[in-house]
N, C-alpha and C. Protein backbone atom coordinates (compact mmCIF):
# COMPACT_ATOMS: atom_id res chain seq x y z
N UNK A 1 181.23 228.48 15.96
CA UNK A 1 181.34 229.02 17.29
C UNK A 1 181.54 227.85 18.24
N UNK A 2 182.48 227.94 19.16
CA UNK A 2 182.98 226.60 20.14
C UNK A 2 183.31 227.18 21.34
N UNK A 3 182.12 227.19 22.44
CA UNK A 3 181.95 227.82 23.34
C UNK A 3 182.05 227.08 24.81
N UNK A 4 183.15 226.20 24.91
CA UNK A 4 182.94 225.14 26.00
C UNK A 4 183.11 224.79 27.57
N UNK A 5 182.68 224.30 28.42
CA UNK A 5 183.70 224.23 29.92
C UNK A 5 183.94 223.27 30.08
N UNK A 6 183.95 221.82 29.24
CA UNK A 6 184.47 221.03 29.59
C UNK A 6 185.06 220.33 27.96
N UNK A 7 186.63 220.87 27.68
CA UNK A 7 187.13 220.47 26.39
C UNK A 7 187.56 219.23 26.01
N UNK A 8 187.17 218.23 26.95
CA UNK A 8 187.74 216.80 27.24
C UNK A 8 186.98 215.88 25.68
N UNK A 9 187.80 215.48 24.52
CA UNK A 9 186.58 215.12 23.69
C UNK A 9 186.51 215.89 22.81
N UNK A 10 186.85 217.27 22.50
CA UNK A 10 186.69 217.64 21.48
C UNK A 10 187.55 218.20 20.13
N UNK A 11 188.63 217.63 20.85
CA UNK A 11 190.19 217.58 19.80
C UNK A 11 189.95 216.83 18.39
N UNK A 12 189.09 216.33 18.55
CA UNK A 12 189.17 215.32 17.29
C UNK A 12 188.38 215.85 16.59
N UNK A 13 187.26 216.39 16.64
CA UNK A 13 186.27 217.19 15.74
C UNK A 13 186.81 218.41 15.42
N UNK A 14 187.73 219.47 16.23
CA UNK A 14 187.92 220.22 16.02
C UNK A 14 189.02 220.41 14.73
N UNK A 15 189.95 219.40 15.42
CA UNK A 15 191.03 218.61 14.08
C UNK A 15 190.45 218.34 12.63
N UNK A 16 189.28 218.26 12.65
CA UNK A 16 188.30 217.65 11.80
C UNK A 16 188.04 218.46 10.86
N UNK A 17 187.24 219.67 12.05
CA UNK A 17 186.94 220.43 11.19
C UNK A 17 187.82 221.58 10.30
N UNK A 18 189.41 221.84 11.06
CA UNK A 18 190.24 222.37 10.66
C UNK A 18 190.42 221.99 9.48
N UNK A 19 190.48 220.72 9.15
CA UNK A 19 191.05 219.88 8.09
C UNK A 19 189.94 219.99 6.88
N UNK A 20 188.42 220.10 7.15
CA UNK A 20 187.82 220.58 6.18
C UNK A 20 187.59 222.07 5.44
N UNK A 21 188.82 222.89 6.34
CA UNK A 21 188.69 224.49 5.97
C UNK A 21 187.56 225.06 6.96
N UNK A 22 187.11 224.83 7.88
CA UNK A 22 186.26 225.52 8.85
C UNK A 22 187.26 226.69 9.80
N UNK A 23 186.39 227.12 9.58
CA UNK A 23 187.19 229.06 10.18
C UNK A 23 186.49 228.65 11.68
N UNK A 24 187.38 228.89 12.44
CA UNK A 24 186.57 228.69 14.60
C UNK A 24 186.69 230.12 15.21
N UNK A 25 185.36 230.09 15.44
CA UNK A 25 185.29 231.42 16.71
C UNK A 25 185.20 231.01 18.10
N UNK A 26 185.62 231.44 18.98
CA UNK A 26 185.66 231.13 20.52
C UNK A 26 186.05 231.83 21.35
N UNK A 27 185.77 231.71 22.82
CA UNK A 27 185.85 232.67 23.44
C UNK A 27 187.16 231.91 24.74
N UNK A 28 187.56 233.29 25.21
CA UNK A 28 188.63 232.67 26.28
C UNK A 28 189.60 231.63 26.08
N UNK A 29 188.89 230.59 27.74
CA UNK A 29 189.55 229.73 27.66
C UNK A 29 189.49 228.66 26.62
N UNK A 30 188.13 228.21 25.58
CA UNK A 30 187.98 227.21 24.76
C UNK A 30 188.98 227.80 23.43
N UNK A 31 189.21 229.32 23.17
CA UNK A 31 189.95 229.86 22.35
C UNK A 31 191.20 229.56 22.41
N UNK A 32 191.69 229.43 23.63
CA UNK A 32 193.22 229.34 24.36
C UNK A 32 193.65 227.89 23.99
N UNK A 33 192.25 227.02 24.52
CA UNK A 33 192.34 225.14 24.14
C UNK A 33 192.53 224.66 22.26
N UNK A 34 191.89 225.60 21.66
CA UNK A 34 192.28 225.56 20.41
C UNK A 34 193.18 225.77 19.74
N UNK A 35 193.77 227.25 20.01
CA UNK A 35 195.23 227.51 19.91
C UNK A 35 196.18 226.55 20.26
N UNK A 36 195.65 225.62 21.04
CA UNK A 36 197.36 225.02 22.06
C UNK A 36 197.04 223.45 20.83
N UNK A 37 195.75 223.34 20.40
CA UNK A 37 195.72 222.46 19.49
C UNK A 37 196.74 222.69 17.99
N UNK A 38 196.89 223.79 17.97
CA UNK A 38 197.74 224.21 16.60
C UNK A 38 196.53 224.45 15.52
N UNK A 39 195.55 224.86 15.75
CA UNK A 39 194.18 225.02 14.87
C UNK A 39 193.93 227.16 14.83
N UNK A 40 194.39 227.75 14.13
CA UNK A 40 193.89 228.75 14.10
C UNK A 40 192.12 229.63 14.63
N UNK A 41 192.29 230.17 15.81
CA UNK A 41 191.07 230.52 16.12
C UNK A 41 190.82 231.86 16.19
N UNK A 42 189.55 232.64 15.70
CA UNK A 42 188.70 233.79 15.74
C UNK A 42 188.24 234.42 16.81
N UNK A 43 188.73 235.56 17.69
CA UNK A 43 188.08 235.92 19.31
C UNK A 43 187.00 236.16 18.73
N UNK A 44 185.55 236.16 19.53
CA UNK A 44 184.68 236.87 19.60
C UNK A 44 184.68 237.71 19.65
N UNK A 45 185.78 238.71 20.70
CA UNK A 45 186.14 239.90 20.97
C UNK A 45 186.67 240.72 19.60
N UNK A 46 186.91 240.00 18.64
CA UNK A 46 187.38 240.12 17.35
C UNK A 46 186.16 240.42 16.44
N UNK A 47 184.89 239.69 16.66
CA UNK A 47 184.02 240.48 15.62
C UNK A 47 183.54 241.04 15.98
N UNK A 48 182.67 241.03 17.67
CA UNK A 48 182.00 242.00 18.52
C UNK A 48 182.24 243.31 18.45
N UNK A 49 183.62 243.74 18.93
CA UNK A 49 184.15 244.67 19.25
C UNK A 49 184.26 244.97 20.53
N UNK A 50 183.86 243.77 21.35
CA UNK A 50 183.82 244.10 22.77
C UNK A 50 184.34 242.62 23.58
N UNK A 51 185.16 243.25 24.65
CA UNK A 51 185.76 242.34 25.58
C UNK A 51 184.51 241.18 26.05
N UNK A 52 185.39 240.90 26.79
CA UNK A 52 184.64 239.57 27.38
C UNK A 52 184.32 240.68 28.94
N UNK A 53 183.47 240.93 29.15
CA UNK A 53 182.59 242.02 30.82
C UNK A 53 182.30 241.31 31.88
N UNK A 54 182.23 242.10 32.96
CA UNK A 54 181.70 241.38 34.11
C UNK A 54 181.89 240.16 35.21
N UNK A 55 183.40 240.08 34.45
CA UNK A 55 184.12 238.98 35.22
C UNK A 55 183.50 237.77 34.11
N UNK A 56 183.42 237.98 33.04
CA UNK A 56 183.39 236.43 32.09
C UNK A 56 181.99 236.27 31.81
N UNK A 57 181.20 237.06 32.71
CA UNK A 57 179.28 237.01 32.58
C UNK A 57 178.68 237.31 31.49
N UNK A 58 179.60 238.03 29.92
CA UNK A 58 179.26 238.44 29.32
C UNK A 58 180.19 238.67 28.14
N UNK A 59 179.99 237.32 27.25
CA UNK A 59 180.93 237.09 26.43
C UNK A 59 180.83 237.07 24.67
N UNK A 60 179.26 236.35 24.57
CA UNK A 60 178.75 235.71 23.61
C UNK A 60 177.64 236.54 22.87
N UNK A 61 177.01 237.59 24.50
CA UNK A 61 175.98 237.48 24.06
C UNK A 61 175.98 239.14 23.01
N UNK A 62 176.01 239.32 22.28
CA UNK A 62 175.93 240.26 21.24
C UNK A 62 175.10 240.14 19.65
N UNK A 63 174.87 241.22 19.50
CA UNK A 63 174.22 240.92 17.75
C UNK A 63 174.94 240.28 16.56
N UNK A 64 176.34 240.49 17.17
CA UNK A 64 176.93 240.09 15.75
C UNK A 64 176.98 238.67 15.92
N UNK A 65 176.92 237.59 17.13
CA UNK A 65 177.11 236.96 17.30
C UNK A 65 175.95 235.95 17.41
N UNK A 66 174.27 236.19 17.81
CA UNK A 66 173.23 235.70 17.79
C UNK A 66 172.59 236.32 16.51
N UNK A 67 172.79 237.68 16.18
CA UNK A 67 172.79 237.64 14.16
C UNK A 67 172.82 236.25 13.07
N UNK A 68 174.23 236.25 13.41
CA UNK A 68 175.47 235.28 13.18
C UNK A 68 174.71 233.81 12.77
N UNK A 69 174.10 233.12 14.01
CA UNK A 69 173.51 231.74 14.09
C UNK A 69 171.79 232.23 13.89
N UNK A 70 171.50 233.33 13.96
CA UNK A 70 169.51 233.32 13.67
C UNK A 70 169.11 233.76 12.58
N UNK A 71 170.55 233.84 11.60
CA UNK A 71 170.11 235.04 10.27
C UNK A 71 169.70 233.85 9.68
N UNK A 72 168.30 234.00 8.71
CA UNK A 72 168.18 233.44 8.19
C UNK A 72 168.72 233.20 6.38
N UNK A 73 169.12 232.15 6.10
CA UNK A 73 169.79 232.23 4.80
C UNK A 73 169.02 232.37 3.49
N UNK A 74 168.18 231.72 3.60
CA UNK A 74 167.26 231.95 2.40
C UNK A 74 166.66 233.26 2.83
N UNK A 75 166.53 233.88 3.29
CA UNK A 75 165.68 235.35 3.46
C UNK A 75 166.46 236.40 2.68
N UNK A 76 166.05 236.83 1.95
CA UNK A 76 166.80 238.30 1.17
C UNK A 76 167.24 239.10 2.35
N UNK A 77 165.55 239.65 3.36
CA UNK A 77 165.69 240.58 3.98
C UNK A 77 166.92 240.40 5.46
N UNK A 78 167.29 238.88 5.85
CA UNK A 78 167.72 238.89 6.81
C UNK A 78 169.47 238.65 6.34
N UNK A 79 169.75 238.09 4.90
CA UNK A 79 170.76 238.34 4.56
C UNK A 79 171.53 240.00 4.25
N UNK A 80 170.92 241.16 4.30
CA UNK A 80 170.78 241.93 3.33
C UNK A 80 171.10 242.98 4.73
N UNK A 81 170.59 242.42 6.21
CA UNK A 81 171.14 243.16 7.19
C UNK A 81 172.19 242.42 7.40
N UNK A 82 172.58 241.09 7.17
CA UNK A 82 173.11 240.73 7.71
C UNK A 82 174.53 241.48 7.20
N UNK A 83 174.74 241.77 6.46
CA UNK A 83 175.66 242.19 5.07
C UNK A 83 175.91 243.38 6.08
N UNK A 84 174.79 244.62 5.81
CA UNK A 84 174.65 245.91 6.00
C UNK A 84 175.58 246.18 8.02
N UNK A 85 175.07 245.11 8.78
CA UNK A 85 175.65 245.36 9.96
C UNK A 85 176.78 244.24 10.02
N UNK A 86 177.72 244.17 8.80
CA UNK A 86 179.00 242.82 8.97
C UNK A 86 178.31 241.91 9.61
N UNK A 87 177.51 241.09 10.02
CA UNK A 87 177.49 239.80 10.61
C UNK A 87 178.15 238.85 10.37
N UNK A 88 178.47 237.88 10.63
CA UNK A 88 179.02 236.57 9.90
C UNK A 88 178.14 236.01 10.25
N UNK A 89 178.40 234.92 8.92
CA UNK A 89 177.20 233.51 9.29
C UNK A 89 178.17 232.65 10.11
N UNK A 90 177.09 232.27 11.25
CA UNK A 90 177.77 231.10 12.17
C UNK A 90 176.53 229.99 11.72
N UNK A 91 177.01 228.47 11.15
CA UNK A 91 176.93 227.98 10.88
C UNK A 91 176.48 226.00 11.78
N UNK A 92 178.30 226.41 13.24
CA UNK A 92 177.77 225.59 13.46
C UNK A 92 178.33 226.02 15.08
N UNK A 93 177.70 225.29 15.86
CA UNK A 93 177.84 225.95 17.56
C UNK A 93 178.04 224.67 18.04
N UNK A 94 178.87 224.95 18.66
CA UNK A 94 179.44 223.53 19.98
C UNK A 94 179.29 224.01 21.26
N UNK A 95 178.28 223.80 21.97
CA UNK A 95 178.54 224.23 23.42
C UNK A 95 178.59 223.16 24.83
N UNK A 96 179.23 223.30 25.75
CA UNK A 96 179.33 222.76 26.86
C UNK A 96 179.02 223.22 28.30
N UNK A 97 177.64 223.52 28.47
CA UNK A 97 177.40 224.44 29.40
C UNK A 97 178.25 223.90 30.88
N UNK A 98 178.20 225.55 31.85
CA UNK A 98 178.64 225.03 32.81
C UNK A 98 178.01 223.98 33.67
N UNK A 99 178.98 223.79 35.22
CA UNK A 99 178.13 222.06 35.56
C UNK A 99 177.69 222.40 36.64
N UNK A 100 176.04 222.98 36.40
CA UNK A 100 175.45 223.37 37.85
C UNK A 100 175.23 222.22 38.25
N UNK A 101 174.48 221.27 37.75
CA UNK A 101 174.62 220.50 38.73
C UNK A 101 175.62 219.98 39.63
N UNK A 102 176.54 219.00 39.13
CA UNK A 102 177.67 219.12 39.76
C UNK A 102 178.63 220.11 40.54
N UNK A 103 178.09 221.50 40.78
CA UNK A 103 178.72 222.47 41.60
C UNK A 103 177.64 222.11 42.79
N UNK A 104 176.43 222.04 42.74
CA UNK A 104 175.07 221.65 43.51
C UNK A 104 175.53 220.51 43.87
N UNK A 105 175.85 219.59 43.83
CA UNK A 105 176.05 218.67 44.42
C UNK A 105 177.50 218.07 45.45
N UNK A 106 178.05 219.59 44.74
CA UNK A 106 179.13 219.46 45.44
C UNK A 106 179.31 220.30 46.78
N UNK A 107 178.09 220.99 46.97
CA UNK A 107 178.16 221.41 48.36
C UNK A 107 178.84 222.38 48.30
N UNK A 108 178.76 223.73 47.31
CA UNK A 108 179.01 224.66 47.16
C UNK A 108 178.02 225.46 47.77
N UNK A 109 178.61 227.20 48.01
CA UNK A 109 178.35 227.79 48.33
C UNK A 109 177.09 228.29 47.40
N UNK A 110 176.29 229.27 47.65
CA UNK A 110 175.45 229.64 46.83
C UNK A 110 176.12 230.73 45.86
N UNK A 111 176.85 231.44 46.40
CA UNK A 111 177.35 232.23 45.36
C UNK A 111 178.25 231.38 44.26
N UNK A 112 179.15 230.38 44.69
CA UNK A 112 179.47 229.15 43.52
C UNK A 112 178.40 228.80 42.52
N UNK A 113 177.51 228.32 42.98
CA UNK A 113 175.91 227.95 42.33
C UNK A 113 175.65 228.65 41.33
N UNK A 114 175.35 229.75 41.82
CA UNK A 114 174.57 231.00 40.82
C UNK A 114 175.80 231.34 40.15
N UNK A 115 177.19 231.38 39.81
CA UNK A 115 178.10 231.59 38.95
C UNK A 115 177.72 230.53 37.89
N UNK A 116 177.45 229.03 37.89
CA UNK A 116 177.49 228.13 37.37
C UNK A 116 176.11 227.93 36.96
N UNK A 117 175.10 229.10 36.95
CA UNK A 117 174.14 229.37 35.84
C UNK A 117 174.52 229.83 34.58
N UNK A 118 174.65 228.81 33.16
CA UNK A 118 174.88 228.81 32.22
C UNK A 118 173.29 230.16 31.36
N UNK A 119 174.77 231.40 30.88
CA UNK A 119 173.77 232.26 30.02
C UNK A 119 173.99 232.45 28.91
N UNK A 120 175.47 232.65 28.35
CA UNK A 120 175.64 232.61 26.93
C UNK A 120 175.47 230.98 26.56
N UNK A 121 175.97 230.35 27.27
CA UNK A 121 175.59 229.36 26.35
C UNK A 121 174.34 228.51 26.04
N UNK A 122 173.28 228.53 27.16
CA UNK A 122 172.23 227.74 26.80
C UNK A 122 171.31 229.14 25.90
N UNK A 123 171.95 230.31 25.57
CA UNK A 123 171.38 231.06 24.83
C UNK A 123 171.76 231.22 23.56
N UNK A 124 172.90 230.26 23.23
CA UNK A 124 173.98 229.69 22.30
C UNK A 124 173.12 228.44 21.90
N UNK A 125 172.68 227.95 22.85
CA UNK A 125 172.08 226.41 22.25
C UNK A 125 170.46 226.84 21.90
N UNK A 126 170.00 227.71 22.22
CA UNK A 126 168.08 227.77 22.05
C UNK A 126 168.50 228.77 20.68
N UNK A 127 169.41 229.03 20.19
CA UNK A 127 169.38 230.34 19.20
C UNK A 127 170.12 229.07 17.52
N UNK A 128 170.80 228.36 18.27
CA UNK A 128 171.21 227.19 17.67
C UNK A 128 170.18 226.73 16.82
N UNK A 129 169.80 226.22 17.84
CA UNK A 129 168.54 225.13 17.82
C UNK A 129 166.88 225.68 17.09
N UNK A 130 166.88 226.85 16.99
CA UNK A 130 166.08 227.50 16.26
C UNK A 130 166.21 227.61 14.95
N UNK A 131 167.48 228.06 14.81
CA UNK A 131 167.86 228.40 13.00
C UNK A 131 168.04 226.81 12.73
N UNK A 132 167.83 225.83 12.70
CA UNK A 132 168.45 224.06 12.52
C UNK A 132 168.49 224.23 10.80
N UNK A 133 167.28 225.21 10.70
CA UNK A 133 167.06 224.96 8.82
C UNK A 133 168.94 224.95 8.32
N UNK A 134 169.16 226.13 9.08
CA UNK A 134 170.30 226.58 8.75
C UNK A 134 172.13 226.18 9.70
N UNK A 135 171.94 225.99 11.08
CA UNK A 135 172.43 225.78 11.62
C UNK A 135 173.09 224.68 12.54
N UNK A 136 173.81 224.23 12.82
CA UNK A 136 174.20 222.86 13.26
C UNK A 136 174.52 222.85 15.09
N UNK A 137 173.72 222.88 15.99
CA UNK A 137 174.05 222.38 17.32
C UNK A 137 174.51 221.42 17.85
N UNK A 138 175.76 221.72 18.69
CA UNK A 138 176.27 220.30 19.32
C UNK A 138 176.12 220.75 20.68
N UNK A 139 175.22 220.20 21.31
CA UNK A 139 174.91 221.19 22.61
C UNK A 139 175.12 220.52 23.85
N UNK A 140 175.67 219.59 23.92
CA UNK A 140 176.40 219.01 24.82
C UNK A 140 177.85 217.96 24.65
N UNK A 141 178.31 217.12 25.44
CA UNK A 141 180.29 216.91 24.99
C UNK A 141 179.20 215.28 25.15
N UNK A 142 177.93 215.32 25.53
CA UNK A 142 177.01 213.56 24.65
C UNK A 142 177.25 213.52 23.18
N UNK A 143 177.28 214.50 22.66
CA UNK A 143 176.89 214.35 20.92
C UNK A 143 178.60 214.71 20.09
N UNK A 144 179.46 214.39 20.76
CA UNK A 144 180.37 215.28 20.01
C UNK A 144 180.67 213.60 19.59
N UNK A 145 180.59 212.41 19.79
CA UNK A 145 180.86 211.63 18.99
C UNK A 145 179.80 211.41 18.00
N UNK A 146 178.63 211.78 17.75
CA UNK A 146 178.18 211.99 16.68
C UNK A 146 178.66 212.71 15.70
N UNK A 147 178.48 214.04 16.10
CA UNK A 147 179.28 215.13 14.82
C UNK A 147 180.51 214.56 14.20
N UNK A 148 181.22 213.80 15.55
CA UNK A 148 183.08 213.22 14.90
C UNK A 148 182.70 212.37 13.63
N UNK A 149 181.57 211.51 13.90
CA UNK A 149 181.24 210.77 13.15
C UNK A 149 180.47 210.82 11.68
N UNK A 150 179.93 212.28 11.80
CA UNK A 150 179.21 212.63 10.84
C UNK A 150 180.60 213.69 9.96
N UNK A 151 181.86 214.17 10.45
CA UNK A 151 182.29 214.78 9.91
C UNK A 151 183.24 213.64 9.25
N UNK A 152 183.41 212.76 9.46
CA UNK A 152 184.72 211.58 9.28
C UNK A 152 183.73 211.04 7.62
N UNK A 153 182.57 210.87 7.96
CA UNK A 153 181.48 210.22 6.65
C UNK A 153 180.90 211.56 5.91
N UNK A 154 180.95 212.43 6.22
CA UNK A 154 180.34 213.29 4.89
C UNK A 154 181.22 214.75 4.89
N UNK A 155 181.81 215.03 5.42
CA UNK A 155 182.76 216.12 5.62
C UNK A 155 182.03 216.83 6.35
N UNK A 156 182.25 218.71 6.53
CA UNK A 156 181.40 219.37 6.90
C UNK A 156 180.57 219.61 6.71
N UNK A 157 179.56 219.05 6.28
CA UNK A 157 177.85 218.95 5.55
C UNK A 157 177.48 218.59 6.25
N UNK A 158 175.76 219.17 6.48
CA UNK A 158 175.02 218.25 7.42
C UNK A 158 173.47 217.99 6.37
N UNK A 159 172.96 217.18 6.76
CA UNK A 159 171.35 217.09 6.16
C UNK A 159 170.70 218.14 6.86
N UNK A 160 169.77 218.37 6.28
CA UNK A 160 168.57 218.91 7.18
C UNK A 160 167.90 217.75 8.16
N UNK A 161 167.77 216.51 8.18
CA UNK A 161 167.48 215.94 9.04
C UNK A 161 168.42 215.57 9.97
N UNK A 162 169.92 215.57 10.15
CA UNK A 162 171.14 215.99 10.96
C UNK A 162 170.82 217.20 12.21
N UNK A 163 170.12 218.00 10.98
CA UNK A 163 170.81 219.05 12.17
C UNK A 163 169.21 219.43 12.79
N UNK A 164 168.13 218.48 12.49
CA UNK A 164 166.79 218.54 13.53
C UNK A 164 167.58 217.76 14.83
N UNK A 165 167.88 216.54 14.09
CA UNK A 165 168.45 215.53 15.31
C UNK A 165 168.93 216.58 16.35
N UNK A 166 170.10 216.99 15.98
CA UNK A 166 170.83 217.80 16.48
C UNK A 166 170.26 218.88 17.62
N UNK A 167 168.88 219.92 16.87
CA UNK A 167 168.09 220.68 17.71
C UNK A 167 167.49 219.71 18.66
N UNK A 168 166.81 218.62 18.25
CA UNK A 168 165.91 218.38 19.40
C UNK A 168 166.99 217.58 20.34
N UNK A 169 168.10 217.01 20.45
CA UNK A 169 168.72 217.31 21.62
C UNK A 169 168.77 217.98 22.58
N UNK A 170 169.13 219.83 21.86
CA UNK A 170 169.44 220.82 21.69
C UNK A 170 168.22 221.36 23.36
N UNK A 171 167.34 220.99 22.63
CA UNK A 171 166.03 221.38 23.70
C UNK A 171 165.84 220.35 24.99
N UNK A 172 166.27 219.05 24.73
CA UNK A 172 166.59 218.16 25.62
C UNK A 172 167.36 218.62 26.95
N UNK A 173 168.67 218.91 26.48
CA UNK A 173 169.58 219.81 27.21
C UNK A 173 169.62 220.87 27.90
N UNK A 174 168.67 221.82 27.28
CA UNK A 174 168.31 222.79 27.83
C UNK A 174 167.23 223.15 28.66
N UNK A 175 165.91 221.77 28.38
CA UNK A 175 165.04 221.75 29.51
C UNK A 175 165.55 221.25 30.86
N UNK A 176 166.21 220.13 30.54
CA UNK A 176 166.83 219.30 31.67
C UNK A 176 167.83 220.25 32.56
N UNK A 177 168.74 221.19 32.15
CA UNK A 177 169.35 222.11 32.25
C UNK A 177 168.52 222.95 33.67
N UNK A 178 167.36 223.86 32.99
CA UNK A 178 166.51 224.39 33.31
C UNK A 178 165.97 224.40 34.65
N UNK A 179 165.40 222.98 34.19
CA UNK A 179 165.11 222.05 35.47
C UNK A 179 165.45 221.93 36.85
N UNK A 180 166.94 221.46 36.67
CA UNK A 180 167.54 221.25 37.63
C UNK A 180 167.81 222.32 37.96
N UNK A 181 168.20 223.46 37.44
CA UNK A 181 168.20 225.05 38.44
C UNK A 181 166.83 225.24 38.96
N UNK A 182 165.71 225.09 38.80
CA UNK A 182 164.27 225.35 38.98
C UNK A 182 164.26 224.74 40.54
N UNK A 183 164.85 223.17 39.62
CA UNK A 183 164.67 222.38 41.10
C UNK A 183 165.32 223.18 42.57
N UNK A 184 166.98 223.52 41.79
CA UNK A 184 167.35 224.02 43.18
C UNK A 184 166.97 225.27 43.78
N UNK A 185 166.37 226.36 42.75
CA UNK A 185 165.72 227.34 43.80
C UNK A 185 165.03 227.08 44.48
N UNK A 186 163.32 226.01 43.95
CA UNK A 186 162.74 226.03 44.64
C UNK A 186 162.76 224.93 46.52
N UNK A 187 164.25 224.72 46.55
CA UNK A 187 164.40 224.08 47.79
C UNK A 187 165.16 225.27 48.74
């Protein structure tokens, strides 16, 4: 799943991962950025069954899709729905949340602001970052020269100690994230 707003940086992993047989799901515009790469990509809207709603507010967030990255693999019982309601296993998540801060600092309007509260995706990165046993987070366009680097030396494999690294970023990002919206309500 490659869910991004800022694609600057991630041609080369994606190239990467094409080249190791990795199947890409994405939404919109990061779908559109892949395509124009010459890399075959998967809509969301394609396994969901449902558009992208609400003017773009509502893209990601579905069962088949947080199924997808929280099913657990070793579990009989969570493979066994996973099967029963089609899920796919999502494996590995790239996200680039939007840039509240930088809309905040740019002396935007408040209704600008509150658009540029990131929901599928920092709900993309805490759902990530949970399954790690199983799942691989790249939860900000800081780490995508890691992954480049980890896919160039071991292919698409990760350790289990890879993809902790990976989560506790994961939570890094998303407190700091957090934060700084916290900060700006409460002024």
């Amino acid at each position: 799943m490659v869910s991004v707003f800022h694609k600057d940086g991630l041609d080369e992993i994606l190239h990467e991962l094409h080249r190791q047989g990795v199947e890409l799901l994405s939404t919109g515009g990061t779908q559109a950025f892949i395509e124009s790469l010459g890399i075959p990509c998967c809509k969301v809207e394609d396994v969901t069954g449902y558009p992208s709603i609400l003017g773009g507010r509502v893209k990601t967030l579905h069962p088949k899709v947080f199924g997808g990255i929280l099913g657990r693999r070793a579990l009989e019982g969570d493979q066994a729905e996973m099967q029963k309601y089609e899920i796919p296993e999502i494996d590995l998540v790239i996200v680039d949340l939007y840039p509240f801060e930088q809309t905040v600092a740019s002396g935007a309007q408040e209704a600008d602001i509150i658009e540029k509260i990131d929901i599928g995706g920092i709900s993309l990165i805490r759902a990530a970052a949970k399954n790690f046993q199983d799942v691989v987070i790249v939860p900000s366009k800081a780490q995508y020269a890691r992954m480049a680097e980890i896919l160039k030396e071991q292919g698409a494999e990760t350790t289990l100690e890879q993809r902790r690294w990976f989560a506790c970023q994961a939570f890094g990002v998303s407190s700091h994230y957090d934060t700084a919206i916290h900060g700006w309500f409460e002024k």
